[in-house]
N, C-alpha and C. Protein backbone atom coordinates (compact mmCIF):
# COMPACT_ATOMS: atom_id res chain seq x y z
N UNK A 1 -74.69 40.81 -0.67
CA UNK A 1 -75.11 39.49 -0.24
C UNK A 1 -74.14 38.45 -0.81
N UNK A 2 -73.64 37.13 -0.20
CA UNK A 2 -73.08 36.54 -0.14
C UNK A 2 -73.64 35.59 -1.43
N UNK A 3 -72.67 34.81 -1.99
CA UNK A 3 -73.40 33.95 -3.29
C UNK A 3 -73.52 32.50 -2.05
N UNK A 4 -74.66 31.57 -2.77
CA UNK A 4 -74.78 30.50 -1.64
C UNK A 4 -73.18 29.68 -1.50
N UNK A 5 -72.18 29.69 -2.27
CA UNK A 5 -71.09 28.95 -1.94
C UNK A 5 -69.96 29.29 -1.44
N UNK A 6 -70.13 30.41 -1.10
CA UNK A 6 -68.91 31.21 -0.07
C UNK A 6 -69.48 31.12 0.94
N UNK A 7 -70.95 30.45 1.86
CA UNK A 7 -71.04 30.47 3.06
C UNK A 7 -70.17 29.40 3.85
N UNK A 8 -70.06 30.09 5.03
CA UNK A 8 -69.03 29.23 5.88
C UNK A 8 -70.06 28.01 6.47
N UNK A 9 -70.35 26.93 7.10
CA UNK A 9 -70.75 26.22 7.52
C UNK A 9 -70.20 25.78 8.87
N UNK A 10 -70.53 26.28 10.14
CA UNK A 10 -70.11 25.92 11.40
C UNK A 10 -70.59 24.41 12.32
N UNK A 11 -70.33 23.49 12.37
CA UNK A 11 -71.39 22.77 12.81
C UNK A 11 -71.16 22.92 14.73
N UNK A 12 -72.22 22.47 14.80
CA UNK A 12 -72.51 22.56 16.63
C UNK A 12 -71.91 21.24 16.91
N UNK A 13 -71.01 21.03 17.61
CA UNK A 13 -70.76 20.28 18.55
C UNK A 13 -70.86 20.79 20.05
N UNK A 14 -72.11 19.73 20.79
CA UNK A 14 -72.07 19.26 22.25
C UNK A 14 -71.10 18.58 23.05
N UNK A 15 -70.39 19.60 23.96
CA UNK A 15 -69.49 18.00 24.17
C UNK A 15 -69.81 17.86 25.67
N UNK A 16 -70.93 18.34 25.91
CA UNK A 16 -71.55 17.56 27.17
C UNK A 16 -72.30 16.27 26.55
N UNK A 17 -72.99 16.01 25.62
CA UNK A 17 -73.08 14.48 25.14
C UNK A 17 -72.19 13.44 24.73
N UNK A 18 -71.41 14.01 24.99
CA UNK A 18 -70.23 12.59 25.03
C UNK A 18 -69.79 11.27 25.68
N UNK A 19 -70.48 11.65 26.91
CA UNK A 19 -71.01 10.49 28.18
C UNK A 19 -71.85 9.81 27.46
N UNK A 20 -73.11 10.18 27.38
CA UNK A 20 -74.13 9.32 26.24
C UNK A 20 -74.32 9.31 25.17
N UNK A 21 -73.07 9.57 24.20
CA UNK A 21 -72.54 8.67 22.85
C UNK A 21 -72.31 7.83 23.33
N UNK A 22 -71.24 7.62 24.61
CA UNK A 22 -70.15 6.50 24.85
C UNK A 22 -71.11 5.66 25.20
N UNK A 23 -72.20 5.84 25.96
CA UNK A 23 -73.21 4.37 26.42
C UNK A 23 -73.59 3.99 24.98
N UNK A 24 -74.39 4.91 24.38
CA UNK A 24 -74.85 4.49 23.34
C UNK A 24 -74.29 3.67 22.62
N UNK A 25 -72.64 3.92 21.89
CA UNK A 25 -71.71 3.21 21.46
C UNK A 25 -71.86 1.93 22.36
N UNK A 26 -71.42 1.78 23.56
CA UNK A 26 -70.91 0.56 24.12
C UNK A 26 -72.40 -0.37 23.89
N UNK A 27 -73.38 0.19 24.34
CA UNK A 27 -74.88 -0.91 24.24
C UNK A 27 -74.78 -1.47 22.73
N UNK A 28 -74.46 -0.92 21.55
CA UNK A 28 -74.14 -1.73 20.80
C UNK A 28 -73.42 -2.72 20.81
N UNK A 29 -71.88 -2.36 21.56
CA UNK A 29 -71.02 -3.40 21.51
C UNK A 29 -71.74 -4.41 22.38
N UNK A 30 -72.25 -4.19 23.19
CA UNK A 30 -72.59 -5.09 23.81
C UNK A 30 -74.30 -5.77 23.36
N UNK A 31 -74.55 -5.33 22.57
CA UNK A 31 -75.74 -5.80 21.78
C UNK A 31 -74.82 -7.04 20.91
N UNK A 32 -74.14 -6.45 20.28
CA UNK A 32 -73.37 -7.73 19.43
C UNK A 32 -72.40 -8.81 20.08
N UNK A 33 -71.75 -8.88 20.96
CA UNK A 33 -71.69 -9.48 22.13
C UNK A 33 -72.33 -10.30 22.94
N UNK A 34 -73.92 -9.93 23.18
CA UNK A 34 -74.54 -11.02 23.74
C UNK A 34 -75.21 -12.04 22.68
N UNK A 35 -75.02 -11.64 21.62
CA UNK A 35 -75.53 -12.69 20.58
C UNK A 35 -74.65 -13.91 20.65
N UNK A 36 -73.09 -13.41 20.79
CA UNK A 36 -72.41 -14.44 21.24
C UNK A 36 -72.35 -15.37 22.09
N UNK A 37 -72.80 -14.47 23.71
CA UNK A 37 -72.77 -15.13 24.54
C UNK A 37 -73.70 -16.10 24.73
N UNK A 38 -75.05 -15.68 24.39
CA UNK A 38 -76.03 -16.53 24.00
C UNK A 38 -76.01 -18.20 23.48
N UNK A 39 -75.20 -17.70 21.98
CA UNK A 39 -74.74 -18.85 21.51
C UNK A 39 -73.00 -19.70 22.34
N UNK A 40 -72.46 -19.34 22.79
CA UNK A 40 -71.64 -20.47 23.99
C UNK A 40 -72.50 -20.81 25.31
N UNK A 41 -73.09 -20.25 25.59
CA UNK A 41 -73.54 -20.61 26.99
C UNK A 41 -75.22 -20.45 27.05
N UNK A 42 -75.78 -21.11 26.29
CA UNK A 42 -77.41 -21.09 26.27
C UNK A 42 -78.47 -21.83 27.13
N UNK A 43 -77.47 -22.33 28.80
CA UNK A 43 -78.11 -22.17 29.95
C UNK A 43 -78.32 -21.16 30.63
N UNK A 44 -77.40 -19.69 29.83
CA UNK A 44 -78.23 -18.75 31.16
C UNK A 44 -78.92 -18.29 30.93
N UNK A 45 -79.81 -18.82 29.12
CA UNK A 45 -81.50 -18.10 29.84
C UNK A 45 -82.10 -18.70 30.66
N UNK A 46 -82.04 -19.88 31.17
CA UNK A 46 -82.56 -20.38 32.52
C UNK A 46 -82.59 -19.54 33.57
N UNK A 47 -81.69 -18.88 34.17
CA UNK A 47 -81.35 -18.28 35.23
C UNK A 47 -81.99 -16.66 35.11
N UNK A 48 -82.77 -16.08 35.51
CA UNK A 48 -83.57 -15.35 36.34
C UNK A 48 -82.93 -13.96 35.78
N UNK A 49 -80.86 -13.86 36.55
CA UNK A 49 -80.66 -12.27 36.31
C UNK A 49 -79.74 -12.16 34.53
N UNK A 50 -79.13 -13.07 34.63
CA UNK A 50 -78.81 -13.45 33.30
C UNK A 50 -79.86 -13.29 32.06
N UNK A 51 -80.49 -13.88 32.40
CA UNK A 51 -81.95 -13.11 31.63
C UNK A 51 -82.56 -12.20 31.50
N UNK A 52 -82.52 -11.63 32.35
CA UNK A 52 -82.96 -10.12 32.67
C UNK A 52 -81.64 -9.43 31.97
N UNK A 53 -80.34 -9.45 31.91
CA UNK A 53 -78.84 -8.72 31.53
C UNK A 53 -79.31 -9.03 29.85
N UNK A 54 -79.46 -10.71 29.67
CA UNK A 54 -79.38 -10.32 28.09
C UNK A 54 -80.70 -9.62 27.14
N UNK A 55 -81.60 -9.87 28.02
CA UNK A 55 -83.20 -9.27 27.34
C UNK A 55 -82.71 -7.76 27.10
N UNK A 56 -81.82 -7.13 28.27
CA UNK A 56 -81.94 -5.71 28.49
C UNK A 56 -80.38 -5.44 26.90
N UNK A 57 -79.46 -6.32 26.75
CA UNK A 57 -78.67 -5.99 25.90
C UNK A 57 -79.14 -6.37 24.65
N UNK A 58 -80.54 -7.47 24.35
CA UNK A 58 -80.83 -6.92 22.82
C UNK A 58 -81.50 -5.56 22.64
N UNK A 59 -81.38 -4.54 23.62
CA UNK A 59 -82.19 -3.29 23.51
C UNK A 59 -81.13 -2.29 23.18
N UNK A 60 -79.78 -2.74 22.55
CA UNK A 60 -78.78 -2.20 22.35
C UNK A 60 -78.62 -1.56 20.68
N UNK A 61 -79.43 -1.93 19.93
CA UNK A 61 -79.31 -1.92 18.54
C UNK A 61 -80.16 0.04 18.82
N UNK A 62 -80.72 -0.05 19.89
CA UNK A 62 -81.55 1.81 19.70
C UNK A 62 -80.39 2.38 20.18
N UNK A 63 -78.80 2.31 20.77
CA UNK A 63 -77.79 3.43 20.43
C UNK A 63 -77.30 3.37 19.48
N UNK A 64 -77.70 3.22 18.31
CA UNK A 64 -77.30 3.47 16.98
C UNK A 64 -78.07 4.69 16.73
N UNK A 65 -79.63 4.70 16.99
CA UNK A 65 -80.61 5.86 16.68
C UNK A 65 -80.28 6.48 17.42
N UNK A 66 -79.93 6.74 18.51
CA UNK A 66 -79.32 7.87 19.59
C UNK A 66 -77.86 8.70 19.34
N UNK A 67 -77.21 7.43 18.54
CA UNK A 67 -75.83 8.38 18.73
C UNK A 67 -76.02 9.21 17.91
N UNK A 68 -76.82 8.94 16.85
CA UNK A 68 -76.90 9.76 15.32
C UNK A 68 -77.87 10.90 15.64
C-alpha cells in the first residue's frame, strides 16, 4: 500500500463547460460594468428595455458561484 504522499492527484477537467465559464465570466464583467453605466447615464432606468438589460446584469455577481 501506498504511503498517503506518494499519491498522484489527477484533477477532472470538463472542457465541454467552457462555453458556460465564459458566460459566467463575462456576466460578471458585465455586472461591474453596468454599475458604471448606471452612474453616466441614469435616464435609462426610465426606459422600459434598458431596464429590463440592467435589472438582468445586476444578476451577474451569481457567475462567480457558477464558475467555481
Amino acid at each position: 500500500m501506498e504511503p498517503q504522499s506518494e499519491k498522484k492527484f489527477t484533477p477532472v477537467y470538463f472542457k465541454n463547460l467552457d462555453a458556460l465559464r465564459f458566460l459566467a465570466a463575462f456576466s460578471v464583467i458585465i455586472f461591474h460594468f453596468s454599475a458604471d453605466i448606471k452612474a453616466l447615464y441614469p435616464n435609462l432606468l426610465e426606459k422600459p428595455l434598458t431596464s429590463n438589460l440592467l435589472s438582468i446584469a445586476e444578476k451577474g455577481s451569481l457567475g462567480v458561484n457558477f464558475f467555481f
